[in-house]
N, C-alpha and C. Protein backbone atom coordinates (compact mmCIF):
# COMPACT_ATOMS: atom_id res chain seq x y z
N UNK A 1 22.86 56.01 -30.61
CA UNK A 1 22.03 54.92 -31.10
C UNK A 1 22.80 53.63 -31.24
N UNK A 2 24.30 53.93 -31.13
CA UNK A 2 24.94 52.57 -31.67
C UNK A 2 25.68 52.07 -30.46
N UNK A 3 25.82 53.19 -29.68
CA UNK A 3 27.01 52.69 -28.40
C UNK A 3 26.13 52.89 -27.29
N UNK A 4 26.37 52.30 -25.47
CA UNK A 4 25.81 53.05 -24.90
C UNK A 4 26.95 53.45 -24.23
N UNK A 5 26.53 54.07 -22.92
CA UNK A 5 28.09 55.02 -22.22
C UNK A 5 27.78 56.13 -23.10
N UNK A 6 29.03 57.08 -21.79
CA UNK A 6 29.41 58.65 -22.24
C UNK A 6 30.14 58.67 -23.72
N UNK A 7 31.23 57.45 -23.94
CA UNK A 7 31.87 57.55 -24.78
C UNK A 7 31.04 57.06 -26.00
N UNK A 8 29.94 56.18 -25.84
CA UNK A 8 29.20 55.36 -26.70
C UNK A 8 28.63 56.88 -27.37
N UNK A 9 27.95 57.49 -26.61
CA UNK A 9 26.99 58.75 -27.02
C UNK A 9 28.09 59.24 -27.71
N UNK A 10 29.24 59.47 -27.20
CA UNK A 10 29.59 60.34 -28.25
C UNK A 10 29.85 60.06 -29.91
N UNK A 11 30.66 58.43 -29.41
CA UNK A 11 30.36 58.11 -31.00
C UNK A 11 29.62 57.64 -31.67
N UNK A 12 28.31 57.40 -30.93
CA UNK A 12 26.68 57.57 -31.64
C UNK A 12 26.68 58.86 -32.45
N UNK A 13 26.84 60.13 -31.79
CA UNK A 13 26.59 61.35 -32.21
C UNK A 13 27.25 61.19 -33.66
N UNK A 14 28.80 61.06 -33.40
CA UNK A 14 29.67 61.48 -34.68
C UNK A 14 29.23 60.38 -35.75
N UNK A 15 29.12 59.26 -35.62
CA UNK A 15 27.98 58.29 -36.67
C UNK A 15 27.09 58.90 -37.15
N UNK A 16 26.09 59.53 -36.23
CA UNK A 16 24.83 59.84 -36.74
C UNK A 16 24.94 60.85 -37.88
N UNK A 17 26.21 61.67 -37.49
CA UNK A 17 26.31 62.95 -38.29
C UNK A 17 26.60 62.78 -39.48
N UNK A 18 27.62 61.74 -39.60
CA UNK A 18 28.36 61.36 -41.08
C UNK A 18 27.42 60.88 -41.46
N UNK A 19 26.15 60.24 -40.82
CA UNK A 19 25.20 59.23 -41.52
C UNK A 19 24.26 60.67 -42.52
N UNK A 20 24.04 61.86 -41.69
CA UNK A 20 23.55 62.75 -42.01
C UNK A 20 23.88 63.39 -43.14
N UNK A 21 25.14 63.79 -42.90
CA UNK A 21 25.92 64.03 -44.17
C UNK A 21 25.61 63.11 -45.45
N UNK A 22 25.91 62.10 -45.36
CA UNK A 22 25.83 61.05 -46.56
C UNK A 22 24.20 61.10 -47.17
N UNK A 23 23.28 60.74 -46.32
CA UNK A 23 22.01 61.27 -46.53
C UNK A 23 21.69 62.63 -47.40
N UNK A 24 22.37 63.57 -46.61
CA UNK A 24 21.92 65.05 -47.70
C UNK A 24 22.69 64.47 -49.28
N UNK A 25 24.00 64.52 -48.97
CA UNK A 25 24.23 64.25 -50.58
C UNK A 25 23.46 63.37 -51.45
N UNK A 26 23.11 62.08 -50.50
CA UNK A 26 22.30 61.35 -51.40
C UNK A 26 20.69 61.97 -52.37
N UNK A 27 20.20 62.63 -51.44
CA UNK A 27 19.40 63.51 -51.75
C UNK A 27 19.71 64.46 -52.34
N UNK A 28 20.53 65.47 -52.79
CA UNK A 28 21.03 66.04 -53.32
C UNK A 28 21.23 65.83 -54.75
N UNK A 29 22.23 64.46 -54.54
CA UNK A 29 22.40 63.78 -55.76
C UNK A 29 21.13 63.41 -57.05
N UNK A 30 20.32 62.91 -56.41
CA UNK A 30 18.75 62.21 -57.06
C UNK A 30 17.83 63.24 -57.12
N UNK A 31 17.88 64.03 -56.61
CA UNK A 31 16.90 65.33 -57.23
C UNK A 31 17.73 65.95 -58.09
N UNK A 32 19.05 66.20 -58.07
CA UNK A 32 20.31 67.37 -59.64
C UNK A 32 19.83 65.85 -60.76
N UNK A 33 19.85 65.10 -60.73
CA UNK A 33 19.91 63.63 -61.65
C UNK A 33 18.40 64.23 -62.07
N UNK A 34 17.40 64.25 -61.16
CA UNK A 34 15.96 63.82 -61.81
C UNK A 34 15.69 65.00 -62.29
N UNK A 35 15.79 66.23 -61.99
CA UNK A 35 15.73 67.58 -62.51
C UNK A 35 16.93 67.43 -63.82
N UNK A 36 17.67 66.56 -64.23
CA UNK A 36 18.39 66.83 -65.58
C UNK A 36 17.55 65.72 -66.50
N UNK A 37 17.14 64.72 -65.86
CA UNK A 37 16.49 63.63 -66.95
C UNK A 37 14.74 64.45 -66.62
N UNK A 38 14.67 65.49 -66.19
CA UNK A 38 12.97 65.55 -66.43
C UNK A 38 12.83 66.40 -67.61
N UNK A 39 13.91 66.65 -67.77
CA UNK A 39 14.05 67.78 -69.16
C UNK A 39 14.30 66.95 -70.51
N UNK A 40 14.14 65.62 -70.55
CA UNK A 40 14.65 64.58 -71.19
C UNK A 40 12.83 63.58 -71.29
N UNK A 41 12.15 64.78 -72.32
CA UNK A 41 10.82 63.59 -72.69
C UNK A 41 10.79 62.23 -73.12
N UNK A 42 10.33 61.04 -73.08
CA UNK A 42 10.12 60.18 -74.05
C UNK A 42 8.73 59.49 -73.97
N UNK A 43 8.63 58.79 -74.83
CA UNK A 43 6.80 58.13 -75.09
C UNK A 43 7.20 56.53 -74.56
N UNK A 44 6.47 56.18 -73.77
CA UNK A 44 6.51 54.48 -74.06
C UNK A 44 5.08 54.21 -74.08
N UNK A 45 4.72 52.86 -75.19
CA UNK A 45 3.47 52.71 -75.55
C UNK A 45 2.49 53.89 -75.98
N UNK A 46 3.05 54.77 -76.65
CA UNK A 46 1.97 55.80 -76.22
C UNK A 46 2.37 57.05 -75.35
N UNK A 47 2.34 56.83 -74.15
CA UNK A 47 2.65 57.51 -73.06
C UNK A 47 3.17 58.65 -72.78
N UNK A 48 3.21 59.56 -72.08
CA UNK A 48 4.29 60.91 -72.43
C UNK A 48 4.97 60.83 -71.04
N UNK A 49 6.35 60.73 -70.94
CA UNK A 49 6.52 61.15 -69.23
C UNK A 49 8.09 61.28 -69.97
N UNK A 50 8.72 61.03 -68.54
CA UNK A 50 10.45 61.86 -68.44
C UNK A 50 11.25 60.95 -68.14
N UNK A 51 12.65 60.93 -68.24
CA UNK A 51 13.43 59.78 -67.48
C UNK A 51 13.68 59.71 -66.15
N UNK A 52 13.23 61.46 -65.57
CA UNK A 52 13.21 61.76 -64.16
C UNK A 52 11.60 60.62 -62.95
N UNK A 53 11.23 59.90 -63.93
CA UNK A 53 10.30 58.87 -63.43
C UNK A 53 11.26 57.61 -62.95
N UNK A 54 12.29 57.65 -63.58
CA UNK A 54 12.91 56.31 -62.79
C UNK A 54 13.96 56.09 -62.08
N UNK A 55 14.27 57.76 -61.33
CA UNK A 55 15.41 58.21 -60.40
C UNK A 55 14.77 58.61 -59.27
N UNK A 56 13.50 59.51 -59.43
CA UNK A 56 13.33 60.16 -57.83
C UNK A 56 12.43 59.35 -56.74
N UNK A 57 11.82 58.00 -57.19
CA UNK A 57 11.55 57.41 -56.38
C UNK A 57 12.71 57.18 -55.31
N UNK A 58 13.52 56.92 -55.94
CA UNK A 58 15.03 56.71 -54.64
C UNK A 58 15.14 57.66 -53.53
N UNK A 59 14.49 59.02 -53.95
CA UNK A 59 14.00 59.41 -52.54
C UNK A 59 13.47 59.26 -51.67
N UNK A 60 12.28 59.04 -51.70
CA UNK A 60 11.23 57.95 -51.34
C UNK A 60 11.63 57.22 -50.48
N UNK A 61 12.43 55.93 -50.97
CA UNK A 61 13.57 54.89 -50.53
C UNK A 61 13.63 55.60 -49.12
N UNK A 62 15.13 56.33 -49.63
CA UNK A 62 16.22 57.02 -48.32
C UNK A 62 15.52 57.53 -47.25
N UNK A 63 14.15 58.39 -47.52
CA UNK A 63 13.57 58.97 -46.61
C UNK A 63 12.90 58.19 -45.89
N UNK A 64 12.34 57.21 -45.77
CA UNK A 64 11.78 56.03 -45.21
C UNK A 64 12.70 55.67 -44.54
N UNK A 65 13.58 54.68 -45.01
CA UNK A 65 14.42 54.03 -44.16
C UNK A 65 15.28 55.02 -43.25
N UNK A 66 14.97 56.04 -43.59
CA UNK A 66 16.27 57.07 -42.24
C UNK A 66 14.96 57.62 -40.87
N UNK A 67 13.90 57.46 -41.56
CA UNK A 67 13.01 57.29 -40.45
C UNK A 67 12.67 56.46 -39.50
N UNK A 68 12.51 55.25 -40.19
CA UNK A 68 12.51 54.06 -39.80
C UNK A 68 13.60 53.44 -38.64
N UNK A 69 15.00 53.96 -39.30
CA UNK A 69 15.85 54.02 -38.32
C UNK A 69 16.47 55.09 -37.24
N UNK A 70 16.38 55.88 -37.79
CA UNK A 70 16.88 57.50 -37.23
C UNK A 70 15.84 58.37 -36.41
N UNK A 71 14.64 57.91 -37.15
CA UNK A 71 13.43 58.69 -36.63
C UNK A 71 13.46 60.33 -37.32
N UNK A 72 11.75 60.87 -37.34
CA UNK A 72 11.38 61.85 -37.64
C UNK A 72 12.44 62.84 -37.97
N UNK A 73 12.89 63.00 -36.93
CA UNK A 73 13.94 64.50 -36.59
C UNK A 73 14.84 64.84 -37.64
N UNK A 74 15.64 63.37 -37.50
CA UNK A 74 16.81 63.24 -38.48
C UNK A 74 16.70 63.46 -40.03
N UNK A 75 15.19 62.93 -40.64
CA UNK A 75 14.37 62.84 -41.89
C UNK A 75 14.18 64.59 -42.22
N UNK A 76 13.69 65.32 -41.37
CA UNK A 76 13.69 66.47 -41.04
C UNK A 76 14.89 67.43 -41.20
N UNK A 77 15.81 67.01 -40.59
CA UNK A 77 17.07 67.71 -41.19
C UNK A 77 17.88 67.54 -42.33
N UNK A 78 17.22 66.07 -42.44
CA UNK A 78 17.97 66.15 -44.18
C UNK A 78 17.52 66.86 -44.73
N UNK A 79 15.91 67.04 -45.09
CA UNK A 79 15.21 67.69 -46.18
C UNK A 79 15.78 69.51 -46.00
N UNK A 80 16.07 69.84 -44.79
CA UNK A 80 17.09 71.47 -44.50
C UNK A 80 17.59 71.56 -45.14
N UNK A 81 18.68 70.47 -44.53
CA UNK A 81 19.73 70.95 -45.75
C UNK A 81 19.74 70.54 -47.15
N UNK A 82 19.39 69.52 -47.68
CA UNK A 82 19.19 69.21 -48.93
C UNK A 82 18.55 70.47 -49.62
N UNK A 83 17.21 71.09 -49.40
CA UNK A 83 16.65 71.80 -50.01
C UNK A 83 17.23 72.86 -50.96
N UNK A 84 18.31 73.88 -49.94
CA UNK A 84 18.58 74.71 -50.96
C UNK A 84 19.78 74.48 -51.65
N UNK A 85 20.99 73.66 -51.52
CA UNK A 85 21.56 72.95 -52.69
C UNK A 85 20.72 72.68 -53.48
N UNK A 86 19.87 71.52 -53.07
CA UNK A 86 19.20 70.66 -54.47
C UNK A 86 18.69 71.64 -55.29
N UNK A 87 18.13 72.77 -54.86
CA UNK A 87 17.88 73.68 -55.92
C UNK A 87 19.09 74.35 -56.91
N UNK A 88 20.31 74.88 -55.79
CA UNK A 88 21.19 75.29 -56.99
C UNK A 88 21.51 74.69 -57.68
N UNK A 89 22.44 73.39 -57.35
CA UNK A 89 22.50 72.66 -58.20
C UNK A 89 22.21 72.09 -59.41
N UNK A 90 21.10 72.29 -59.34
CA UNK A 90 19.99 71.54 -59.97
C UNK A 90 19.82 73.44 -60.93
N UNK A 91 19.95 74.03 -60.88
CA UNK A 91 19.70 75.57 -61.61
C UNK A 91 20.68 75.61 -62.53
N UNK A 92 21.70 75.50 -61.76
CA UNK A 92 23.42 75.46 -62.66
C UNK A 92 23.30 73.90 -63.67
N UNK A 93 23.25 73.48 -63.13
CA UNK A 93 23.28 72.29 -64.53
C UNK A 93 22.40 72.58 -65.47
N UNK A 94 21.04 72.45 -64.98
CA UNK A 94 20.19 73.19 -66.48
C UNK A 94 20.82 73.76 -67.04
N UNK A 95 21.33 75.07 -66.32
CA UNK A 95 22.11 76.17 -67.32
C UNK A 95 22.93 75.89 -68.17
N UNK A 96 23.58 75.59 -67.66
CA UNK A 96 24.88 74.59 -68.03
C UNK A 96 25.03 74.09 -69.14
N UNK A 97 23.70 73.25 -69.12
CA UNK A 97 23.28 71.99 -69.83
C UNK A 97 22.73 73.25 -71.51
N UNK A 98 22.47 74.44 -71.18
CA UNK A 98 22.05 75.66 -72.44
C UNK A 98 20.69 75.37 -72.58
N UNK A 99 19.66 75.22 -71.11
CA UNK A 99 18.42 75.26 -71.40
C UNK A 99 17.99 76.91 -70.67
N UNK A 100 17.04 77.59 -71.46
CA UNK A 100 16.92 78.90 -71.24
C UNK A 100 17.18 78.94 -69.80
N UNK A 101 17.66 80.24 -69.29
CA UNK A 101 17.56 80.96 -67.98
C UNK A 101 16.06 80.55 -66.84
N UNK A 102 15.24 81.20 -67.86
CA UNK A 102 14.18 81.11 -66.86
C UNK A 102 13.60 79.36 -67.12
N UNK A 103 13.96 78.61 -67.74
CA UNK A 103 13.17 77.16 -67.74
C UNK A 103 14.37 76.55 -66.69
N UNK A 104 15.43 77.14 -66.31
CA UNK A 104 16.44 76.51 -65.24
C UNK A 104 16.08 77.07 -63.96
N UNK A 105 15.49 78.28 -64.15
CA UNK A 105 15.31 78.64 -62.51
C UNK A 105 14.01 78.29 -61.85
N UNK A 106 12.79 78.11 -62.90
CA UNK A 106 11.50 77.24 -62.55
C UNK A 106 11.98 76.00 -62.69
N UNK A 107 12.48 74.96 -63.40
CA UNK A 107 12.57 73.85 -63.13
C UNK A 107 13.24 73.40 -61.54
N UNK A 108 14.45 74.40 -61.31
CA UNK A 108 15.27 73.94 -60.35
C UNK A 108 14.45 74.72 -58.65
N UNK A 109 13.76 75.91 -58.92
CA UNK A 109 12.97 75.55 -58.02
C UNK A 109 11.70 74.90 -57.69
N UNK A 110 10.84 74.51 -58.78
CA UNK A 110 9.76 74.02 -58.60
C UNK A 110 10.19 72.61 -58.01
N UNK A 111 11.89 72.28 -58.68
CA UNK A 111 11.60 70.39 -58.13
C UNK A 111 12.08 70.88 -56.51
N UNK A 112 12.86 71.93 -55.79
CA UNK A 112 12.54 72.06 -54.68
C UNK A 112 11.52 72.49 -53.67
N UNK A 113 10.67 72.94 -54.38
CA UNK A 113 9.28 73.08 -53.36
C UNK A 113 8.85 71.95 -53.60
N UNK A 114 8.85 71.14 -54.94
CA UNK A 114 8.00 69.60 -54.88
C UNK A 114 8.85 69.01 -53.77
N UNK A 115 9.79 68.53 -53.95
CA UNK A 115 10.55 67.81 -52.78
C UNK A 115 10.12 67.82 -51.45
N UNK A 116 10.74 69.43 -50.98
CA UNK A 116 10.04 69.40 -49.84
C UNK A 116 8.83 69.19 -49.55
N UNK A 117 7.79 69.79 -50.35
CA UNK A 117 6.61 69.37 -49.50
C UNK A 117 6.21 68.01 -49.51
N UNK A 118 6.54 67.38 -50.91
CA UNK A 118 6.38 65.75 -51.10
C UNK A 118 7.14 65.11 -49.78
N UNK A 119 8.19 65.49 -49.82
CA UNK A 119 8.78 64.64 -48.50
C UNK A 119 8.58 65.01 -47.06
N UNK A 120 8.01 66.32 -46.81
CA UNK A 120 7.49 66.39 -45.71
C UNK A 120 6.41 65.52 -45.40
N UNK A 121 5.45 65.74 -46.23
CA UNK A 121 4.17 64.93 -46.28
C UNK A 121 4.70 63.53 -46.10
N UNK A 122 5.58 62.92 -47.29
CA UNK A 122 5.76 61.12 -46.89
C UNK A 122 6.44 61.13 -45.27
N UNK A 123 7.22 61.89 -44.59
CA UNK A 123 7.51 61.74 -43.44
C UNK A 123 6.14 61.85 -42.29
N UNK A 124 5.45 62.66 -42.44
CA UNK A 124 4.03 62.16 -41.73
C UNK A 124 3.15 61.32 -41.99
N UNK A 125 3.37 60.99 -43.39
CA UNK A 125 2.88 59.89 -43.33
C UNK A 125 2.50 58.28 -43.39
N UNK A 126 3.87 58.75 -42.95
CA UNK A 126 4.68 57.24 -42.98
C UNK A 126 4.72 56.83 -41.55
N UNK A 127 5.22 57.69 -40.74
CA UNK A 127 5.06 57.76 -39.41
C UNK A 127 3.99 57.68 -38.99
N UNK A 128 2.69 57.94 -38.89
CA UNK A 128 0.90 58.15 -38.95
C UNK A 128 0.96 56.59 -38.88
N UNK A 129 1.21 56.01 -40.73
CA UNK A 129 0.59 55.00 -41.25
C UNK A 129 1.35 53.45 -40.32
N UNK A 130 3.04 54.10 -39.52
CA UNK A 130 3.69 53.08 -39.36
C UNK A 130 2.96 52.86 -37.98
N UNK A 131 2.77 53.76 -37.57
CA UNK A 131 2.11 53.85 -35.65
C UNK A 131 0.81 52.84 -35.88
N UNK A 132 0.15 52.85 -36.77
CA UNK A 132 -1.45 51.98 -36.82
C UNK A 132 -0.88 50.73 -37.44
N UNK A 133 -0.26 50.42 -38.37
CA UNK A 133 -0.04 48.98 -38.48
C UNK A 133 1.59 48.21 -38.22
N UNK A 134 1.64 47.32 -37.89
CA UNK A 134 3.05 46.77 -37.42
C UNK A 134 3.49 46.10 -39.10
N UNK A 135 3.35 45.92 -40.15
CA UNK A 135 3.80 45.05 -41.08
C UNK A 135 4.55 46.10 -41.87
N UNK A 136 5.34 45.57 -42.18
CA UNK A 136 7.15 46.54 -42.15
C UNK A 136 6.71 47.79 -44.14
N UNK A 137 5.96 46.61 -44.67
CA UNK A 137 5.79 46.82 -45.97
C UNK A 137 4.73 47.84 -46.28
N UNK A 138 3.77 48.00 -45.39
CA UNK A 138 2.38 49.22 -45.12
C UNK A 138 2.50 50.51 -45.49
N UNK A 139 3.65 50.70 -44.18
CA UNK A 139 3.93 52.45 -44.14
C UNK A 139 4.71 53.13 -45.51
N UNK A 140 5.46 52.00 -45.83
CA UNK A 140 6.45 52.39 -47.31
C UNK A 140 5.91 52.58 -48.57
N UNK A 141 4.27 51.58 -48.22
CA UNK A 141 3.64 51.23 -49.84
C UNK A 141 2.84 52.88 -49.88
N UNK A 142 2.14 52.79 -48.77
CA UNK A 142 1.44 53.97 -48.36
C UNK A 142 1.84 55.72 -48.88
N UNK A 143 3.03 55.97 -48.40
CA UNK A 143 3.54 57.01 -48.03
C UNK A 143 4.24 57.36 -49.44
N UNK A 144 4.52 55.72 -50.04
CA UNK A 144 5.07 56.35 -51.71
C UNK A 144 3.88 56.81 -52.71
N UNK A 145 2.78 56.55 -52.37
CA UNK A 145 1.19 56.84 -53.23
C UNK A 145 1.36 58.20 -53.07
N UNK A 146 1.19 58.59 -51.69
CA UNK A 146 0.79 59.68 -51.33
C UNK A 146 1.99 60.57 -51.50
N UNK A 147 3.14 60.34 -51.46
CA UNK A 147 4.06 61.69 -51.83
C UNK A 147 4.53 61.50 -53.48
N UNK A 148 4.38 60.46 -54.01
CA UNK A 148 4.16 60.94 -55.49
C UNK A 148 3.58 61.44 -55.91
N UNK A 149 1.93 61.25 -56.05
CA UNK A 149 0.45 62.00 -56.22
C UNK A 149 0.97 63.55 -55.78
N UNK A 150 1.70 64.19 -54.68
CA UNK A 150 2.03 65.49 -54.47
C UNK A 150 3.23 66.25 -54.78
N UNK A 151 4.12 65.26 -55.02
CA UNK A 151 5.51 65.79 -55.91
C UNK A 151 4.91 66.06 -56.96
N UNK A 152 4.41 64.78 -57.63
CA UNK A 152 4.91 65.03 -59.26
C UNK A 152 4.12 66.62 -59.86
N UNK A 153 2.54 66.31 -59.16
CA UNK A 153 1.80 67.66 -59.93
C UNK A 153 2.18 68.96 -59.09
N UNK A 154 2.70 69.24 -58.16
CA UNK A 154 3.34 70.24 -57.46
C UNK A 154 4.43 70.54 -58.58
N UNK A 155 5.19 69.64 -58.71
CA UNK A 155 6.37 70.19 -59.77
C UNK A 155 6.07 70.62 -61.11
N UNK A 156 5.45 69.30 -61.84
CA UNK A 156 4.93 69.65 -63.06
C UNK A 156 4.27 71.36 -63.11
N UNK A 157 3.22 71.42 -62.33
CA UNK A 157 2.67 72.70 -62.39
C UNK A 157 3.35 73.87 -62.38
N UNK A 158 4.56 73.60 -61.38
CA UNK A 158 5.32 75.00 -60.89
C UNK A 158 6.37 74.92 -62.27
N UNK A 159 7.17 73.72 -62.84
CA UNK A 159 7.68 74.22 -63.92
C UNK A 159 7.14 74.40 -65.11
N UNK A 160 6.18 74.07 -65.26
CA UNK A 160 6.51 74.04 -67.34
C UNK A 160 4.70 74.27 -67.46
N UNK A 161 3.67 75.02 -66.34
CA UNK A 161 2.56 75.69 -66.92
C UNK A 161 3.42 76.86 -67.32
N UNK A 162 2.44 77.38 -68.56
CA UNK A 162 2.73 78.61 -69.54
C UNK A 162 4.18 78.60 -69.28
N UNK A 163 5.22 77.67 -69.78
CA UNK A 163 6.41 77.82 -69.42
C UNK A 163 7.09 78.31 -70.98
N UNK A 164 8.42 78.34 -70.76
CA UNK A 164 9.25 78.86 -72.25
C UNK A 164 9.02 77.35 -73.09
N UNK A 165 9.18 76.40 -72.30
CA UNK A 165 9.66 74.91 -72.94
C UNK A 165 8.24 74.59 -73.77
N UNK A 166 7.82 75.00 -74.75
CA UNK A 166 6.24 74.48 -75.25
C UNK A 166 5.92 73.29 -74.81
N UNK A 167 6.84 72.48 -75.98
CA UNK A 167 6.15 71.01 -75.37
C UNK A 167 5.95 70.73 -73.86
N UNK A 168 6.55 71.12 -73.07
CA UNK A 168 6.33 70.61 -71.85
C UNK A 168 5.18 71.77 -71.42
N UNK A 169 5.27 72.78 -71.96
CA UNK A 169 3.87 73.96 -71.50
C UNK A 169 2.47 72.97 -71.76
N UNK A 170 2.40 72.40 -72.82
CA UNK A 170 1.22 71.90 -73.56
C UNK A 170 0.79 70.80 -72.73
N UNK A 171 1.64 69.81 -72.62
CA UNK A 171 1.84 67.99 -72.39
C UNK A 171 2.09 68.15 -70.47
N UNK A 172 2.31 69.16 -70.05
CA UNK A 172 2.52 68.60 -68.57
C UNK A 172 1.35 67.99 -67.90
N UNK A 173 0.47 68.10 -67.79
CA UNK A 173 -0.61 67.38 -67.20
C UNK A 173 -0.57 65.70 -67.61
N UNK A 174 -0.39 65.50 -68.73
CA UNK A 174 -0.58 64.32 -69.00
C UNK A 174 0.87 63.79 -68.46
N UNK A 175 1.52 64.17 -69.03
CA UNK A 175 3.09 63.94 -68.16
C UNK A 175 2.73 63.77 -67.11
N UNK A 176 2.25 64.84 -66.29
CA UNK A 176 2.39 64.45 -64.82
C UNK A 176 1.88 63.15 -64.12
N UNK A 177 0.36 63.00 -65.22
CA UNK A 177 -0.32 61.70 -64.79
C UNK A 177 0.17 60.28 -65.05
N UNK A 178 1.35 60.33 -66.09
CA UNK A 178 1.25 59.15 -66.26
C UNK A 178 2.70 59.53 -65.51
N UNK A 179 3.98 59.98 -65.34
CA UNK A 179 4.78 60.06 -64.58
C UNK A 179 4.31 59.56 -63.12
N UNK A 180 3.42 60.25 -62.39
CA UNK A 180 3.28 59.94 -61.48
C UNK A 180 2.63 58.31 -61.07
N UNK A 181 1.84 57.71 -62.35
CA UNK A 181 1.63 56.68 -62.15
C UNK A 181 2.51 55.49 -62.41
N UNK A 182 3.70 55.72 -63.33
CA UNK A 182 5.15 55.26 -63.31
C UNK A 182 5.37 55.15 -62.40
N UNK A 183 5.97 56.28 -61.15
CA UNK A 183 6.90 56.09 -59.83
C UNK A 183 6.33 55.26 -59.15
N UNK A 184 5.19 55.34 -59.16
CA UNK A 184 4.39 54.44 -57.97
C UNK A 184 4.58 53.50 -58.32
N UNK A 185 3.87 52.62 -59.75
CA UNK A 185 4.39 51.51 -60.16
C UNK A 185 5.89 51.34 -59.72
N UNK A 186 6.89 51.57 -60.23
CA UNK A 186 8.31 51.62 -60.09
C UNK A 186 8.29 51.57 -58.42
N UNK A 187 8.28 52.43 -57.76
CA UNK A 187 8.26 52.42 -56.47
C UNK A 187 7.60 50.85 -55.73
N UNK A 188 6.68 50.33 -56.12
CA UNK A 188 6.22 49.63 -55.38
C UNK A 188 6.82 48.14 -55.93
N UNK A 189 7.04 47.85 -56.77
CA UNK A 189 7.54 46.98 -58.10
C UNK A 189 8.86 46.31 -57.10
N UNK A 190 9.69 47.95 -57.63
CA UNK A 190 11.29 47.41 -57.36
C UNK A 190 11.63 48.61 -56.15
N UNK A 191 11.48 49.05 -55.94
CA UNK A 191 11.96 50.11 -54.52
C UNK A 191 11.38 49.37 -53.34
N UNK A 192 10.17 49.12 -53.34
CA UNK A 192 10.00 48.64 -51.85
C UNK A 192 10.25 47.37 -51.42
N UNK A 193 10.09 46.27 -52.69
CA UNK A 193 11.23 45.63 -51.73
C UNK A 193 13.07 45.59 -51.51
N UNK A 194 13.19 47.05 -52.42
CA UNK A 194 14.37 47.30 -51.94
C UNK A 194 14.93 47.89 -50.37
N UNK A 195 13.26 48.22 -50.37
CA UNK A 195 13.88 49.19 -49.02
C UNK A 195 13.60 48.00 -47.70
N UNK A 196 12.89 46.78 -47.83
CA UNK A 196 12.85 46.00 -47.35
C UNK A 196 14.07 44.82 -47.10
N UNK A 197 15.01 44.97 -47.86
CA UNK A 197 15.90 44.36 -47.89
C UNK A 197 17.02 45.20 -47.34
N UNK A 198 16.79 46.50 -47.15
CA UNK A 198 18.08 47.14 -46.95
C UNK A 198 17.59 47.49 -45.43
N UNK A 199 16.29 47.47 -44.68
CA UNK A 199 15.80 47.68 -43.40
C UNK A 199 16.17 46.59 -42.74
N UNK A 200 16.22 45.25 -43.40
CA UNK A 200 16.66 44.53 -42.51
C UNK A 200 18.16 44.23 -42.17
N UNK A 201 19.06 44.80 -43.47
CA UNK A 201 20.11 44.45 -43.44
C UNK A 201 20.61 45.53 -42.29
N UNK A 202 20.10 47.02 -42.18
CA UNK A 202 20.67 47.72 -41.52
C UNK A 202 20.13 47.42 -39.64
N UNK A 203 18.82 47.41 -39.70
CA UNK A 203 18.52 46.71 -38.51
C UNK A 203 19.03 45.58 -38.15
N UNK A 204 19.95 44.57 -38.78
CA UNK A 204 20.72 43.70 -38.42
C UNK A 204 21.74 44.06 -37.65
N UNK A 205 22.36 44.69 -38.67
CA UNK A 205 23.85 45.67 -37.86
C UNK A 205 23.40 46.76 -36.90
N UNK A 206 22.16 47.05 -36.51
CA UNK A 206 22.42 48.09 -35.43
C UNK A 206 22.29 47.26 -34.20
N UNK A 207 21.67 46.28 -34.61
CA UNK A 207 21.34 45.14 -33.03
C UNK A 207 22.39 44.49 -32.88
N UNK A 208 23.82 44.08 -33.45
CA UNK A 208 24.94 43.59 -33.93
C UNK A 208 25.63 44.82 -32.54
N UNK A 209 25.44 46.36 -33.47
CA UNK A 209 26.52 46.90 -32.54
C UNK A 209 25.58 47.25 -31.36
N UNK A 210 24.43 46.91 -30.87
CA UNK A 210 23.96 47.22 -29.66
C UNK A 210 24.66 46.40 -28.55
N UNK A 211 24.71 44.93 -29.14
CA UNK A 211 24.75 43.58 -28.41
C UNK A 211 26.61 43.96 -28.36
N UNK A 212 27.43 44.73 -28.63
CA UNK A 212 28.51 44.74 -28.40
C UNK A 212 29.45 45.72 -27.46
């Protein structure tokens, strides 16, 4: 993608890979983070949600823009490999952290089935939404509605119905609703035009090393 030539391909390839690499951890990273602050309630105005509302939009982010630039495939293999780390990870720290056994092994897999399927879904439909309109800001606003609306109550549900954690057994629904209406806010607020600023900066430099 960055060189052309035999030799270009090759160190396209070895770019792409480290780019890959860096990607899973990043993902990695922001789901062990949002799975430790979702265990971390607080109220604003009222409100019931988690601190894990103002970390995992950054997924969101990454997965977009590695589409955007990398395409489908690559978006696709992150979420591989990310998946079953982000779950251990994310199991062992709970533990860790001395929250029961079983509220670490539903939390840490429920936020990996949310993930994946949330981010499968924003990868189709981001791609779908980017193919019908050309304005850079559409597919990002789009695709963060729709894979929050399916993370958050995918997760909520899979951890903490009839769970050990009461409060969160009782309060997840409402959690989920207003969590999920957080990210989006948050997401659309301050993430997208983050990811707008960082699409162009990186599409700068790839036309930089094309032209070289």
């Amino acid at each position: 993608m960055f060189f052309l030539g035999k030799n270009g391909g090759e160190l396209s390839m070895i770019k792409n890979n480290y780019l890959l690499i860096f990607l899973v951890i990043l993902h990695i990273s922001i789901i062990t983070l949002s799975n430790i602050l979702v265990s971390i309630p607080i109220e604003i105005y009222g409100l019931k949600i988690t601190w894990a509302a103002f970390s995992f939009p950054l997924v969101v982010v990454a997965t977009d823009l590695t589409i955007r630039l990398l395409g489908k495939s690559t978006a696709q293999k992150t979420i591989t490999f990310s998946f079953p780390f982000a779950i251990i990870s994310s199991i062992l720290i709970l533990y860790l952290e001395e929250n029961p056994l079983s509220v670490s092994l539903r939390i840490g897999i429920a936020s990996g089935t949310a993930y994946a399927i949330g981010i499968l879904i924003d990868i189709y439909a981001f791609q779908f939404i980017r193919e019908k309109y050309a304005s850079w800001w559409i597919a990002p606003a789009f695709s963060t509605i729709i894979s929050n609306i399916i993370d958050s109550y995918t997760f909520f549900f899979a951890a903490f119905y009839d769970s050990d954690d009461q409060y969160m057994a009782i309060n997840w629904i409402e959690i989920a609703g207003t969590q999920t209406l957080l990210k989006i806010i948050i997401g659309l607020t301050f993430f997208l035009p983050a990811y707008g600023i960082l699409l162009n900066f990186f599409m700068n430099k790839l036309n930089k090393n094309r032209s070289e």
